[in-house]
C-alpha atoms as a PDB file:
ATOM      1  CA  UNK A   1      49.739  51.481 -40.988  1.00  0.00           C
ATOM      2  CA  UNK A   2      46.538  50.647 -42.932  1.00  0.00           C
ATOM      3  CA  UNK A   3      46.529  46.888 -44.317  1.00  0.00           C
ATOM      4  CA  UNK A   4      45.605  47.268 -47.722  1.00  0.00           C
ATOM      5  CA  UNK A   5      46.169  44.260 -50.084  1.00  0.00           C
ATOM      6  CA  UNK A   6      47.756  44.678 -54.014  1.00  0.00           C
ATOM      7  CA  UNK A   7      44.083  44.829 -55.756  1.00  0.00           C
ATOM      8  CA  UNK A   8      43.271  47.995 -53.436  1.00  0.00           C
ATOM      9  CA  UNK A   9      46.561  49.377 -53.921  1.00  0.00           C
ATOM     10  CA  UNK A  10      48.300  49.286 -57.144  1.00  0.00           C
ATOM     11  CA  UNK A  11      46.793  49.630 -60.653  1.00  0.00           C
ATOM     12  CA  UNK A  12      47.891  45.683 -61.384  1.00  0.00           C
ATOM     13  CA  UNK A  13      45.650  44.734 -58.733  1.00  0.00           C
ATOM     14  CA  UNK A  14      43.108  46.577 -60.049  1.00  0.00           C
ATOM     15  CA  UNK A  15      43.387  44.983 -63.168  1.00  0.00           C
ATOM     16  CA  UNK A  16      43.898  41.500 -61.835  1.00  0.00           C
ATOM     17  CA  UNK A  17      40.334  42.134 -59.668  1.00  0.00           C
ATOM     18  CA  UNK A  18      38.386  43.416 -62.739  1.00  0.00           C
ATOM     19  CA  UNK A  19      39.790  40.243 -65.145  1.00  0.00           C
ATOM     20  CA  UNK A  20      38.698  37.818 -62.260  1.00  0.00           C
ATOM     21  CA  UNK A  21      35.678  35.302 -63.216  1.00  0.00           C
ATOM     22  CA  UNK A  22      33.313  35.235 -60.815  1.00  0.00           C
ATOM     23  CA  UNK A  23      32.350  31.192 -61.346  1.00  0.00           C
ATOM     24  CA  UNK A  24      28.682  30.337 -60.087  1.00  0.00           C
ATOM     25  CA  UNK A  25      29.362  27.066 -57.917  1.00  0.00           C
ATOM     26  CA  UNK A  26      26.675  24.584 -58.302  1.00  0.00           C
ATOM     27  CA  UNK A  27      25.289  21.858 -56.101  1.00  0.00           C
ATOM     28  CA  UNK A  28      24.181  18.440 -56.185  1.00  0.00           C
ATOM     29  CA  UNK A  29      21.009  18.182 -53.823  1.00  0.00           C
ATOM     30  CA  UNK A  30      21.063  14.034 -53.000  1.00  0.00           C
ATOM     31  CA  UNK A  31      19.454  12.801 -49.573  1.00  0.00           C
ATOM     32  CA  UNK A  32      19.395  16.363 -47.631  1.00  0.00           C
ATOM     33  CA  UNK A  33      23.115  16.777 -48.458  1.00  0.00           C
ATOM     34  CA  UNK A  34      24.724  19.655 -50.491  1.00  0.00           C
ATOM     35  CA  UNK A  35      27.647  18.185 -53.826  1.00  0.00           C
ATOM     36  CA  UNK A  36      29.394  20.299 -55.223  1.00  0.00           C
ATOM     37  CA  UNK A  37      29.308  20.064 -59.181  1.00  0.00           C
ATOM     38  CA  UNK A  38      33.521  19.875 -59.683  1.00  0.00           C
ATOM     39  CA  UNK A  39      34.549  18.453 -63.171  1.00  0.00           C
ATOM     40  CA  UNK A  40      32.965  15.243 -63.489  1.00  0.00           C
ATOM     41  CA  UNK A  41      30.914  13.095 -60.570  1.00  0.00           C
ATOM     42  CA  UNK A  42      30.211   9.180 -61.674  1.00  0.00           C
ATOM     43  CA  UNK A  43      27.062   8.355 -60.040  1.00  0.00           C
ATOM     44  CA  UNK A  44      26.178   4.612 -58.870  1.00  0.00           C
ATOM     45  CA  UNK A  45      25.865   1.766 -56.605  1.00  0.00           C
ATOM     46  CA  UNK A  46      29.172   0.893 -56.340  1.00  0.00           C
ATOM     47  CA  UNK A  47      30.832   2.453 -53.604  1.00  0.00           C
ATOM     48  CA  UNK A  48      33.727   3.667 -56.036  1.00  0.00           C
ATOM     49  CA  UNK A  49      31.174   6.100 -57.419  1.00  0.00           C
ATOM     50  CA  UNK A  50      31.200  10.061 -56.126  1.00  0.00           C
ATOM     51  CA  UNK A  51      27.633   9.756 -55.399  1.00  0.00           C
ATOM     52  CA  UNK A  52      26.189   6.195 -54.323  1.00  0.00           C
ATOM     53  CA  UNK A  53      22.958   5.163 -54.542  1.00  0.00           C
ATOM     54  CA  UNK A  54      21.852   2.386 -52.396  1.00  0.00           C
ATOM     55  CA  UNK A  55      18.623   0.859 -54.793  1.00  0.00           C
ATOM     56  CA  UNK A  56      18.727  -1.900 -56.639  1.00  0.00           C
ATOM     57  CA  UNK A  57      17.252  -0.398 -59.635  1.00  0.00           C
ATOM     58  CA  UNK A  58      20.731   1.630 -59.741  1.00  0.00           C
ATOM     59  CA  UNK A  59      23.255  -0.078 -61.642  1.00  0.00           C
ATOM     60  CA  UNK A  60      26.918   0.128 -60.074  1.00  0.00           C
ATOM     61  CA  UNK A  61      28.446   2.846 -62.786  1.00  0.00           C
ATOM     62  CA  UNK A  62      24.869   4.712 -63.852  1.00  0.00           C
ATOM     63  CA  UNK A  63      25.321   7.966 -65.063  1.00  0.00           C
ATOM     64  CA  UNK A  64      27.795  11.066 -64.588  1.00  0.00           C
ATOM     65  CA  UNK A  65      27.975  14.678 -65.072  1.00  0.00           C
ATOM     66  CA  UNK A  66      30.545  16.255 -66.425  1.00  0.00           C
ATOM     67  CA  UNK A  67      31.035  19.582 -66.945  1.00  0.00           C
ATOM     68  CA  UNK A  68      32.090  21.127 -70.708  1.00  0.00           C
ATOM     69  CA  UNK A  69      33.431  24.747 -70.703  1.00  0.00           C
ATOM     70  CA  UNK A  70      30.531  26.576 -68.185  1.00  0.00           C
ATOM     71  CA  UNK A  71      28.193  24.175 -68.724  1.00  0.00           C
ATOM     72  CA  UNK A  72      26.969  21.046 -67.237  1.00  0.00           C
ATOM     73  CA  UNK A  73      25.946  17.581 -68.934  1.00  0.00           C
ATOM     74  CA  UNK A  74      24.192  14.277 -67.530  1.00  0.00           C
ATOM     75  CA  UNK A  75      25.529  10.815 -69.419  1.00  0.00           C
ATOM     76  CA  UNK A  76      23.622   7.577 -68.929  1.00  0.00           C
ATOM     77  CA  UNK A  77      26.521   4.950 -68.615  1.00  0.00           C
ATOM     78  CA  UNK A  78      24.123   1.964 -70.466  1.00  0.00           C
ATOM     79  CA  UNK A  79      22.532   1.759 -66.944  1.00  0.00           C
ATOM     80  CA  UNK A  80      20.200  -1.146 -67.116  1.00  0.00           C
ATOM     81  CA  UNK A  81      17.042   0.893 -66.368  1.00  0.00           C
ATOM     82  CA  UNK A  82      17.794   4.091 -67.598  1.00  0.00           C
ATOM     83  CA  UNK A  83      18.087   7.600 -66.128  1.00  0.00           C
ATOM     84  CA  UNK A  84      15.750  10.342 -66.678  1.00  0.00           C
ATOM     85  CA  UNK A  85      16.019  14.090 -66.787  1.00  0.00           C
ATOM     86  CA  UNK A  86      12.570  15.742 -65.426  1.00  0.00           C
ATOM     87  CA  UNK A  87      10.473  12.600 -66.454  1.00  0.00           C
ATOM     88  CA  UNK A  88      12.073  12.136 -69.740  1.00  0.00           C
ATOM     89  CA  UNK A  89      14.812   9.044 -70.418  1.00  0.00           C
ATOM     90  CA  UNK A  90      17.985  10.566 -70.758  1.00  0.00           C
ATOM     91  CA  UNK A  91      19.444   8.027 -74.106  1.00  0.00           C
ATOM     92  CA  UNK A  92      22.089   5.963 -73.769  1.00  0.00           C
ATOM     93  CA  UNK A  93      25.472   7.373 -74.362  1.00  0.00           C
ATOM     94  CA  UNK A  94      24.089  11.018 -75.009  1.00  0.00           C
ATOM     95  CA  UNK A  95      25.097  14.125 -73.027  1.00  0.00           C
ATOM     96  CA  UNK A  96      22.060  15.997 -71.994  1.00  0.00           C
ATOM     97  CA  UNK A  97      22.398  19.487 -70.680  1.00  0.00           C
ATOM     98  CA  UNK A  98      21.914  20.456 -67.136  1.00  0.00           C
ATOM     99  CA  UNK A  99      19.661  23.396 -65.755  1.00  0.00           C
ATOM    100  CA  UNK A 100      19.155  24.992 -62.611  1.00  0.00           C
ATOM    101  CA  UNK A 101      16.323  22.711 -60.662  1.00  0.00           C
ATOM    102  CA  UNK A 102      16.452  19.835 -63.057  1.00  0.00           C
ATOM    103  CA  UNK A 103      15.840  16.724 -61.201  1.00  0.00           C
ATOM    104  CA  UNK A 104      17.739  13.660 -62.032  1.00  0.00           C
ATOM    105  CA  UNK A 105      16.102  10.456 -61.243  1.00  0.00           C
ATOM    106  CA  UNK A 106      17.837   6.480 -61.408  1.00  0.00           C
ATOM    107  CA  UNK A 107      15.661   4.358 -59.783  1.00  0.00           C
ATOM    108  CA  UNK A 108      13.671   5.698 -57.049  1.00  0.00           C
ATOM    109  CA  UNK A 109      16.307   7.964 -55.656  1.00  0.00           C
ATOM    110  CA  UNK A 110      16.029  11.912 -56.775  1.00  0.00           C
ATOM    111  CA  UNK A 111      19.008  14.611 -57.220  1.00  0.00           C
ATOM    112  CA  UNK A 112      18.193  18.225 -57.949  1.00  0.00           C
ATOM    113  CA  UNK A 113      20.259  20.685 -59.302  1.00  0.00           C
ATOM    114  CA  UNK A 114      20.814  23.760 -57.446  1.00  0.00           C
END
């Protein structure tokens, strides 16, 4: 007996496997380490943060990304010293969107999106 599954065998299947969104996953590069981008990561130097960055010149809620429909967006949280987007200063409150090897930067530390 041949073990076929219900998308090989039936015409719902088939359906069901051509309807299927194939979703791009996207990662968080931070410190040699791979994040995955879910929903929404807070980013920080509090240790309640998804991603925690040990600097000083981080404040303890920073920044997060979030992500809105397919897309994602960086928000600086009022950090003291500002995040920035590929050398530019992300504003205050803003959402900025996200791209495929943009590099984040809060304080010294560097996170590129892959």
């Amino acid at each position: 007996m041949a073990d076929e599954t219900i998308i090989t065998t039936s015409k719902i299947g088939q359906r069901l496997d051509s309807i299927v969104k194939k979703e791009q996953v996207s990662f968080l590069m931070f410190d040699k380490a791979h994040i995955p981008l879910v929903s929404k990561i807070t980013i920080g130097r509090d240790t309640s943060n998804d991603v925690v960055i040990d600097n000083k010149l981080a404040s303890r809620h920073h920044a997060i990304i979030q992500k809105i429909k397919d897309d994602y967006f960086l928000k600086d949280m009022g950090s003291t010293n500002g995040t920035f987007l590929n050398g530019e200063k992300v504003p205050a409150d803003k959402y900025v969107k996200l791209g495929h090897n943009d590099t984040i930067t809060i304080g010294k530390t560097n996170l590129v999106i892959s």
